[in-house]
PDB file of N, CA and C in Angstrom:
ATOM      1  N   UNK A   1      19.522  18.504  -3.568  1.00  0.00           N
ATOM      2  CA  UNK A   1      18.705  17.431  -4.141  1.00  0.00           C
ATOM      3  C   UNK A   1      19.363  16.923  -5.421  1.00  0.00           C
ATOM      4  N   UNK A   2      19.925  18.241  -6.268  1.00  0.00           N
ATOM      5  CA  UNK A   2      20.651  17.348  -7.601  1.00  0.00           C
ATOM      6  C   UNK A   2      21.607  16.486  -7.312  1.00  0.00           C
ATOM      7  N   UNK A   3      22.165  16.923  -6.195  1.00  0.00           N
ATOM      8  CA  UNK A   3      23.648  16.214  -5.379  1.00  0.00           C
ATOM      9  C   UNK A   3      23.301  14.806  -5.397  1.00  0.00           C
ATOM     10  N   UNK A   4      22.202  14.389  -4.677  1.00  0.00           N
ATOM     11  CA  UNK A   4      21.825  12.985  -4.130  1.00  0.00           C
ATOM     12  C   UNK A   4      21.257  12.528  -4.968  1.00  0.00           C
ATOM     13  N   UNK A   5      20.758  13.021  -6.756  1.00  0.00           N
ATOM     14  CA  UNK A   5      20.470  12.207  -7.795  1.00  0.00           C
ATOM     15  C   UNK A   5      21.742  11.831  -8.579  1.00  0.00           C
ATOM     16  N   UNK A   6      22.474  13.008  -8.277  1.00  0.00           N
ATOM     17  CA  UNK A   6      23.669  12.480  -9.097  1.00  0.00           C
ATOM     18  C   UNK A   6      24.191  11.379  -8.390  1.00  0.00           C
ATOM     19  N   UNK A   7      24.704  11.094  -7.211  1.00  0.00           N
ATOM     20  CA  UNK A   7      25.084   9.937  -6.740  1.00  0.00           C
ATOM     21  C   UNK A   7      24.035   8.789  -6.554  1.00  0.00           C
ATOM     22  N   UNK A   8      22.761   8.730  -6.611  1.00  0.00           N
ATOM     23  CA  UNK A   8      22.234   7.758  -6.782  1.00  0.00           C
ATOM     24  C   UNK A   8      22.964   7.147  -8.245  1.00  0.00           C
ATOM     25  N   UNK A   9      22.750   8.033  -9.378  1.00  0.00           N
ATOM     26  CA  UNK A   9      22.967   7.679 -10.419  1.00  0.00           C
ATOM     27  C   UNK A   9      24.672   6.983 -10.684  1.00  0.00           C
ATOM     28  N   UNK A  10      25.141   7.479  -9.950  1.00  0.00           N
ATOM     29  CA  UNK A  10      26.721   7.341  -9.863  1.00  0.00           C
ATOM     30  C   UNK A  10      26.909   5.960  -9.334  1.00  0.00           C
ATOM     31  N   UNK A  11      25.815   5.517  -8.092  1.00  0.00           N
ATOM     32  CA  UNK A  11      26.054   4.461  -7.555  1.00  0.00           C
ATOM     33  C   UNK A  11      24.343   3.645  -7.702  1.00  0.00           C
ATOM     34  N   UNK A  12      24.296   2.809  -8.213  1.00  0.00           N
ATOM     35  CA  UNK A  12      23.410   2.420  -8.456  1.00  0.00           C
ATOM     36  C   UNK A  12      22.717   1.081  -7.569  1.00  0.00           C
ATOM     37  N   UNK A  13      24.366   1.021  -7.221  1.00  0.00           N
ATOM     38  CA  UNK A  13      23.793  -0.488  -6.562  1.00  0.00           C
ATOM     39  C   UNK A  13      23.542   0.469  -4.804  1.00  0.00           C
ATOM     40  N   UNK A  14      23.809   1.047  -4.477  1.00  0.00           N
ATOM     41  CA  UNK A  14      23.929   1.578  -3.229  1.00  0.00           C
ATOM     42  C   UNK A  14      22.030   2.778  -3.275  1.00  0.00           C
ATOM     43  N   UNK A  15      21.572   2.403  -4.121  1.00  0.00           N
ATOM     44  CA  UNK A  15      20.381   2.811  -4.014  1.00  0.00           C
ATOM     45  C   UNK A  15      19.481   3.429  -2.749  1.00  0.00           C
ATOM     46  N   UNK A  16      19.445   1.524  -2.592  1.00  0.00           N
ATOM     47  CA  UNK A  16      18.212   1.419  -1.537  1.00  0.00           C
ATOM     48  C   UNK A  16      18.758   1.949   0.079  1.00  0.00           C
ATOM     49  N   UNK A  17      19.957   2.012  -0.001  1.00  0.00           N
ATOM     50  CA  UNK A  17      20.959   2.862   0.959  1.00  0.00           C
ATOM     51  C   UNK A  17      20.598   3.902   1.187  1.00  0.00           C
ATOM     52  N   UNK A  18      20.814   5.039   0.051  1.00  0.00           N
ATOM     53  CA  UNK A  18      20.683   6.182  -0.069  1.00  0.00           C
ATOM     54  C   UNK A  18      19.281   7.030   0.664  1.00  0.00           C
ATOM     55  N   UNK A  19      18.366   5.744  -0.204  1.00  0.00           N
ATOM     56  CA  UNK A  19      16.711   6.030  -0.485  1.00  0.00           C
ATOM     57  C   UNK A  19      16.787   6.356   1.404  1.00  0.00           C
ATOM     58  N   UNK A  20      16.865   4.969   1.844  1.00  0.00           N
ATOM     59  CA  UNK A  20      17.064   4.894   3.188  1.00  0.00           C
ATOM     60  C   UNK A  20      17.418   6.245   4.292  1.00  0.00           C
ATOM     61  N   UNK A  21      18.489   6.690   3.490  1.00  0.00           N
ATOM     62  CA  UNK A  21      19.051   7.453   4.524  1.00  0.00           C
ATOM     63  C   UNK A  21      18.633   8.720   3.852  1.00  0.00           C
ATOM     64  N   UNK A  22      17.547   8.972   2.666  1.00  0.00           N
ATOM     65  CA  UNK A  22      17.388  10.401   2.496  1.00  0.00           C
ATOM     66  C   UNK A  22      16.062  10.442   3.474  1.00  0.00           C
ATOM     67  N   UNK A  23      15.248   9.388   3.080  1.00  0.00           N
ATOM     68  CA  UNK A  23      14.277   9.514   4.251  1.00  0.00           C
ATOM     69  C   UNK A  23      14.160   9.406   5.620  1.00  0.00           C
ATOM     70  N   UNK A  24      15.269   9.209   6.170  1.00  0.00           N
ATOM     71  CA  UNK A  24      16.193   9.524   7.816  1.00  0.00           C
ATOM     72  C   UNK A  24      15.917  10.953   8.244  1.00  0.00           C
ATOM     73  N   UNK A  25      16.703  11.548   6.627  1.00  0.00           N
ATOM     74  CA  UNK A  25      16.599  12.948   6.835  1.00  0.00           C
ATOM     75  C   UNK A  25      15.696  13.936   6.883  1.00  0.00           C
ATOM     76  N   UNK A  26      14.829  12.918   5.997  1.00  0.00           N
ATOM     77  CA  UNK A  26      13.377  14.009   5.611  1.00  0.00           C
ATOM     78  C   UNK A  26      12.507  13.790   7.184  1.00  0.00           C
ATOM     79  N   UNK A  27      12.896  12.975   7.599  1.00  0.00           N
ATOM     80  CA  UNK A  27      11.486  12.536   8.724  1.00  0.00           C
ATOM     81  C   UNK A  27      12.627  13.186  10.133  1.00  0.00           C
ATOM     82  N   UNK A  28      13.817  13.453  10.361  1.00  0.00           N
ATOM     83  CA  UNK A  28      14.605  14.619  11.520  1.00  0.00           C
ATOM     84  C   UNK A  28      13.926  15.927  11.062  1.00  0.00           C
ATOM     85  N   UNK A  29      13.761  16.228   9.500  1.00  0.00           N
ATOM     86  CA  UNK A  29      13.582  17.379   9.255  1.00  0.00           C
ATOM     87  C   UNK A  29      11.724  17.744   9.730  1.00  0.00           C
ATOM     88  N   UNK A  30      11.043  16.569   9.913  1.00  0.00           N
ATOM     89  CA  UNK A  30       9.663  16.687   9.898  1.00  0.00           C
ATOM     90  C   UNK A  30       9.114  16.440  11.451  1.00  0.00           C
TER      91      UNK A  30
END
């Protein structure tokens, strides 16, 4: 989880990307 704040933070414009694809993961995981 710190991993994927640090690169949010790293990439800022690639955000809504990220957001995107963490909740991909959370909802395979659910």
């Amino acid at each position: 989880m710190l991993i994927s704040v640090r690169i949010i933070r790293f990439s800022n414009h690639n955000f809504e990307r990220i957001l995107e694809a963490l909740m991909l993961f959370l909802d395979v995981l659910a």
